[in-house]
N, C-alpha and C. Protein backbone atom coordinates (compact mmCIF):
# COMPACT_ATOMS: atom_id res chain seq x y z
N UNK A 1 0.83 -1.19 0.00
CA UNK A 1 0.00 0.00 0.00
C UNK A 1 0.88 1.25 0.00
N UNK A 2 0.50 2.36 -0.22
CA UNK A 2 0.68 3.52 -0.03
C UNK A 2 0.93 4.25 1.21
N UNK A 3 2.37 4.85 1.09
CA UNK A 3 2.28 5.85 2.21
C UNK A 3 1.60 7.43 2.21
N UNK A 4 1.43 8.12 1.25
CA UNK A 4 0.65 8.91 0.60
C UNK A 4 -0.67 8.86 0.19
N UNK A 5 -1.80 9.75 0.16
CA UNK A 5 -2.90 9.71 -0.21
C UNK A 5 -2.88 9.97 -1.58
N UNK A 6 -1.98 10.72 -1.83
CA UNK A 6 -2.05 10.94 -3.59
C UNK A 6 -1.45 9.82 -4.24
N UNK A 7 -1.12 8.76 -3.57
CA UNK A 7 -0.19 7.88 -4.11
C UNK A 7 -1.10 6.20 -4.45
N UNK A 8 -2.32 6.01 -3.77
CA UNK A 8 -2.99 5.37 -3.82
C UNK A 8 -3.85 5.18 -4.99
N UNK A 9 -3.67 3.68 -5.38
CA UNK A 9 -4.67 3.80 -6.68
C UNK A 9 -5.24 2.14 -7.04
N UNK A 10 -6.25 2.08 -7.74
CA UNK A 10 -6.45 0.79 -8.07
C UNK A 10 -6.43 0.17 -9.61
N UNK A 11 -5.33 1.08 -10.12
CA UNK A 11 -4.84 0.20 -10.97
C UNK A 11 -4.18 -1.13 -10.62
N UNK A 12 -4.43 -2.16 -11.53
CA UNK A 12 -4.32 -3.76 -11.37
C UNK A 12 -3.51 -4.08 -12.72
N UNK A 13 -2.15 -4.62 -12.86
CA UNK A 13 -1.65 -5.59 -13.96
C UNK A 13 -1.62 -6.61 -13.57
N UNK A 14 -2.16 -7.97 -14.36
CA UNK A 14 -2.21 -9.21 -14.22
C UNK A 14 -1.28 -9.94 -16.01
N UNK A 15 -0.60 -10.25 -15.70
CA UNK A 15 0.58 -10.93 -16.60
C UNK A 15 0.84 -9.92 -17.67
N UNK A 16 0.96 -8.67 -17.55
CA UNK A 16 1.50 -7.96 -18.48
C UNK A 16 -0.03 -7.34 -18.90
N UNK A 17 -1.28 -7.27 -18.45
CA UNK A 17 -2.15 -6.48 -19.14
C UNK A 17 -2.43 -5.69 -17.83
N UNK A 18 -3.12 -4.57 -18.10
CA UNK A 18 -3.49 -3.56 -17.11
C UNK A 18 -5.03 -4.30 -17.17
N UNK A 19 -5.36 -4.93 -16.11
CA UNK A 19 -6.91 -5.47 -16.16
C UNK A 19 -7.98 -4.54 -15.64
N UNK A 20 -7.69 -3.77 -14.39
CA UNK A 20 -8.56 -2.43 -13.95
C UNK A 20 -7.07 -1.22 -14.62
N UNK A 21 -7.86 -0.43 -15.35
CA UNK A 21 -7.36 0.46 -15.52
C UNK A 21 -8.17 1.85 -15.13
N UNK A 22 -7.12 2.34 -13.99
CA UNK A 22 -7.99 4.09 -13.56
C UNK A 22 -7.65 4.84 -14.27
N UNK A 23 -8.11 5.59 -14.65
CA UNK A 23 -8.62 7.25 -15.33
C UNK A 23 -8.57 7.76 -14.71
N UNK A 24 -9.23 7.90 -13.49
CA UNK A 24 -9.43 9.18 -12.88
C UNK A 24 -9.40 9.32 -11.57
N UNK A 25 -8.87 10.30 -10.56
CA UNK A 25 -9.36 10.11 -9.59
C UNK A 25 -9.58 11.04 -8.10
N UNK A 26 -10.65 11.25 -7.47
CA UNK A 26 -10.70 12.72 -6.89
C UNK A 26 -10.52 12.06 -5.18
N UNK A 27 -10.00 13.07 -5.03
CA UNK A 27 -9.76 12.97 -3.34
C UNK A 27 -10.89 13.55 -2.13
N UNK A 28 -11.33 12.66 -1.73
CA UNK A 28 -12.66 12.93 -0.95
C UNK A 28 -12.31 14.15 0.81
N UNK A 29 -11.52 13.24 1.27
CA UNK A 29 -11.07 13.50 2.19
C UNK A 29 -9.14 12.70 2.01
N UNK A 30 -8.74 13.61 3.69
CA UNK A 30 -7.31 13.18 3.84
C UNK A 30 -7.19 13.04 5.20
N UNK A 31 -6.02 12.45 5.66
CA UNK A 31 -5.79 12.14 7.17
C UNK A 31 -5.93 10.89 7.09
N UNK A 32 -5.74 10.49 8.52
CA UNK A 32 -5.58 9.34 9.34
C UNK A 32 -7.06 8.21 8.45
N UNK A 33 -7.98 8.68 7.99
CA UNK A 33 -9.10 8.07 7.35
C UNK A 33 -9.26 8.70 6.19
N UNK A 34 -8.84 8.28 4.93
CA UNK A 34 -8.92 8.76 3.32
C UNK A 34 -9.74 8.29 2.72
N UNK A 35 -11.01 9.15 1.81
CA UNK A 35 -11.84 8.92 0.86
C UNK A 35 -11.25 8.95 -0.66
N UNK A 36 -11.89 8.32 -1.57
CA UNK A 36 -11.36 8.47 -2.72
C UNK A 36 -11.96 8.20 -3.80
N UNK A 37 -13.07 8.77 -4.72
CA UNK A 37 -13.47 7.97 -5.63
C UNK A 37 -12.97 7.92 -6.99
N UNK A 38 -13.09 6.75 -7.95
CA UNK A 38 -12.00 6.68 -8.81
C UNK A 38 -12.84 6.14 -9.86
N UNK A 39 -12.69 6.54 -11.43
CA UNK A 39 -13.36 6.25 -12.53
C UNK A 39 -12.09 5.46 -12.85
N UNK A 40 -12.84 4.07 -13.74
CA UNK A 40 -11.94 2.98 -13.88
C UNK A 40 -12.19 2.67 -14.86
N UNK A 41 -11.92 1.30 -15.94
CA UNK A 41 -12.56 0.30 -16.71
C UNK A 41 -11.85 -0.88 -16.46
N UNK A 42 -12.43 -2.13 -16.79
CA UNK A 42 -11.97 -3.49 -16.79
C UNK A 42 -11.67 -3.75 -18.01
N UNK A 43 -10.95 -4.78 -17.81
CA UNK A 43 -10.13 -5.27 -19.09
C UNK A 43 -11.31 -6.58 -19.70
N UNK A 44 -11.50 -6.26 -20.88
CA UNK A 44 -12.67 -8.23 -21.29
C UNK A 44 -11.46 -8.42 -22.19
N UNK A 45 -11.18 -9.55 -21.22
CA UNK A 45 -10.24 -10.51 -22.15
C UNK A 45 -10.91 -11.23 -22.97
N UNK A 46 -12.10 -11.38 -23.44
CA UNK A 46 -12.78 -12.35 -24.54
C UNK A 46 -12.39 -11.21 -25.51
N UNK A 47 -13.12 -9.70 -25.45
CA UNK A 47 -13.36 -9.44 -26.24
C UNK A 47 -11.53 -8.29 -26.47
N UNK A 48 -10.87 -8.57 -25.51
CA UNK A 48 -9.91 -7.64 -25.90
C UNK A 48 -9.94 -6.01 -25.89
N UNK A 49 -10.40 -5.82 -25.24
CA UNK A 49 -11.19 -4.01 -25.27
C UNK A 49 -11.65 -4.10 -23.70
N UNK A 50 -11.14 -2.57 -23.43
CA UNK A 50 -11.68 -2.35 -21.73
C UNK A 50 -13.24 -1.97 -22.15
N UNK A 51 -13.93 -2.06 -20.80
CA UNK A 51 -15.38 -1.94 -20.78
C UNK A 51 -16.18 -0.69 -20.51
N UNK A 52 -16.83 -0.21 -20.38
CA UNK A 52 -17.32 0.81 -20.14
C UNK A 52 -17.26 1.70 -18.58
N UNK A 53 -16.63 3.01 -18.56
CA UNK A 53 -16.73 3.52 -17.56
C UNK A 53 -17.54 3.02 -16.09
N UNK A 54 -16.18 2.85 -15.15
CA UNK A 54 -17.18 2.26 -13.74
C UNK A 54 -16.63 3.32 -12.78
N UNK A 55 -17.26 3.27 -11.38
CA UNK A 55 -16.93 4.40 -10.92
C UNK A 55 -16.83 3.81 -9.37
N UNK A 56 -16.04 3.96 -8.00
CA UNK A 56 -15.86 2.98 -7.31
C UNK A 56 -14.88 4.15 -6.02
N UNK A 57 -15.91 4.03 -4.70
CA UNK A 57 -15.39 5.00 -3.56
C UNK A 57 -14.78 3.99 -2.71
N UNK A 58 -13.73 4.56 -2.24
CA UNK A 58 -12.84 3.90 -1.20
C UNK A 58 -12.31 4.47 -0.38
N UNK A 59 -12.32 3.67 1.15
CA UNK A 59 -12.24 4.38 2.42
C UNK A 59 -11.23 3.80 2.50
N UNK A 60 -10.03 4.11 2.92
CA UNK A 60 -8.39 3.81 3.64
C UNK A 60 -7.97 4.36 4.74
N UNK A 61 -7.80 3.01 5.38
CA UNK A 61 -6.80 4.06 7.14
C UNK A 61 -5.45 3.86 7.17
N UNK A 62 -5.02 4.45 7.92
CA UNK A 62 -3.29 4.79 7.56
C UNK A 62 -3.30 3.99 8.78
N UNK A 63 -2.26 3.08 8.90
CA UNK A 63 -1.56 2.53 10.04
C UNK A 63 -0.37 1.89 9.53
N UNK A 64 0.41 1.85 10.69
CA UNK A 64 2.17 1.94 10.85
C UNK A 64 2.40 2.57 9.57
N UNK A 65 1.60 3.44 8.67
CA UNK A 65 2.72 4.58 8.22
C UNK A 65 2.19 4.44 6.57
N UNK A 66 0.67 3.10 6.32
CA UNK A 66 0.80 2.92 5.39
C UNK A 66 -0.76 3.03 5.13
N UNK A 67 -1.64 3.33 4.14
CA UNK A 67 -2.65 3.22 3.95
C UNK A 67 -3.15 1.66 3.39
N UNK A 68 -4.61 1.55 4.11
CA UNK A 68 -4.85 0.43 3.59
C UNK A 68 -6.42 0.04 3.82
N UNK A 69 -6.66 -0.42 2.27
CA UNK A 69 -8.15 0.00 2.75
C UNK A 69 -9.41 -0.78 3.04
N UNK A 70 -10.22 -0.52 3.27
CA UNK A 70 -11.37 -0.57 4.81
C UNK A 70 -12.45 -0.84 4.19
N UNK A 71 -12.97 0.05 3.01
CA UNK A 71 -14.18 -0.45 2.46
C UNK A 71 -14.19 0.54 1.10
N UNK A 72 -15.18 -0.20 0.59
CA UNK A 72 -15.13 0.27 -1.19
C UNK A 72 -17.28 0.51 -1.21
N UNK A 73 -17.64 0.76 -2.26
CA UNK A 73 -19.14 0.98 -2.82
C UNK A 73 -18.35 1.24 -4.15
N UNK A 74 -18.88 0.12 -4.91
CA UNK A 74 -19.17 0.36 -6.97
C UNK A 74 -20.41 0.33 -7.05
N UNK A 75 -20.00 1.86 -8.27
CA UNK A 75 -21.00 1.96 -9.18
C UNK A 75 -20.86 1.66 -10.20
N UNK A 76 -21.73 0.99 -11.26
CA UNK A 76 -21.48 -0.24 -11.71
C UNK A 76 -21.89 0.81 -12.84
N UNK A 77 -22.24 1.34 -13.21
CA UNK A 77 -22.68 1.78 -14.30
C UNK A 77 -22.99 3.86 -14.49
N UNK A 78 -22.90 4.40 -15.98
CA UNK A 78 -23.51 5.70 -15.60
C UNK A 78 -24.62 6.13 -15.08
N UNK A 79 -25.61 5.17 -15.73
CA UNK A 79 -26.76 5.27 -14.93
C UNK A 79 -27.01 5.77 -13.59
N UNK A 80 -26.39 4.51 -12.70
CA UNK A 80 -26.28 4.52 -10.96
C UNK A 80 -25.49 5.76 -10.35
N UNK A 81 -24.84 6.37 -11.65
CA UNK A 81 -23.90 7.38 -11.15
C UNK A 81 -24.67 8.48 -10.94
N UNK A 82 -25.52 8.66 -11.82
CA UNK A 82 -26.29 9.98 -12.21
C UNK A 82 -27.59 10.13 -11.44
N UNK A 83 -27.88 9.22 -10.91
CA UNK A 83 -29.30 8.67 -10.00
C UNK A 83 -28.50 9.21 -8.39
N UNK A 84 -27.27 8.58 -8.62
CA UNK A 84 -26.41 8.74 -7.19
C UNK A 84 -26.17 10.26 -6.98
N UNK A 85 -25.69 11.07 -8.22
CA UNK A 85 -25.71 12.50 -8.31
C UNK A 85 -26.82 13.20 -8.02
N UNK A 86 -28.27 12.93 -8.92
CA UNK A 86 -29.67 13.54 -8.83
C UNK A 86 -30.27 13.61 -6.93
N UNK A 87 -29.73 12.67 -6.15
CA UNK A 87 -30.18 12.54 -5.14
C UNK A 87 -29.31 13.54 -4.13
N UNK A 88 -27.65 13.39 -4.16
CA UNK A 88 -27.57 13.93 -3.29
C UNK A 88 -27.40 15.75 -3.80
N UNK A 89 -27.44 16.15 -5.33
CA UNK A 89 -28.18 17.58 -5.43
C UNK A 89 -29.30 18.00 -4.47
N UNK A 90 -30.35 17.05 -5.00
CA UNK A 90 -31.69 17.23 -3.94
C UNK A 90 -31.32 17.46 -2.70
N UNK A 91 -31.04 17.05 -1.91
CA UNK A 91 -30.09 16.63 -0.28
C UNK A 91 -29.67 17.83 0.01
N UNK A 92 -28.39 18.63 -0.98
CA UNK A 92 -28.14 19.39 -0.73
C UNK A 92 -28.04 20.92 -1.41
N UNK A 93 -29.12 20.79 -2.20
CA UNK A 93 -29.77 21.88 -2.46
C UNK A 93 -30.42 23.33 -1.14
N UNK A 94 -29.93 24.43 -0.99
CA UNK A 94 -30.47 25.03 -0.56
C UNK A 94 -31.99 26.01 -1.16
């Protein structure tokens, strides 16, 4: 793991292919407990071509010096993203 919050990521190579590949990724929070959500794609090895935009939050706690993390929520799709957006606008709409 990571000793840095900016340093954390869930890119994945498995025998020479990048199988999760991140794009993107915004920093929620920092400290001793780090948020992070990160736009990704998977690799389809049938079809040879990564898959369509996924989107995936992750909580990390730092101990002895290293981050490591605690819990995740995927969104599996744009759809769920934009439903996930529409709600918390509402929420926090003044």
């Amino acid at each position: 793991m990571a000793e840095k919050v900016e340093d954390l990521t869930i890119q994945y190579e498995d025998d020479g292919i990048i199988t999760t590949k991140e794009l993107d990724k915004a920093i929620l929070s920092k400290g001793t407990w780090a948020t992070i959500i990160f736009k990704y794609q998977d690799w389809d090895r049938q079809k040879e071509v990564y898959g369509p935009d996924k989107f995936t939050i992750r909580r990390y706690q730092k101990r002895d010096g290293e981050y490591r993390q605690q819990s995740k929520f995927n969104i599996s799709s744009k759809e769920q993203a934009l439903k996930i957006i529409k709600a918390l606008l509402a929420w926090t709409h003044d």
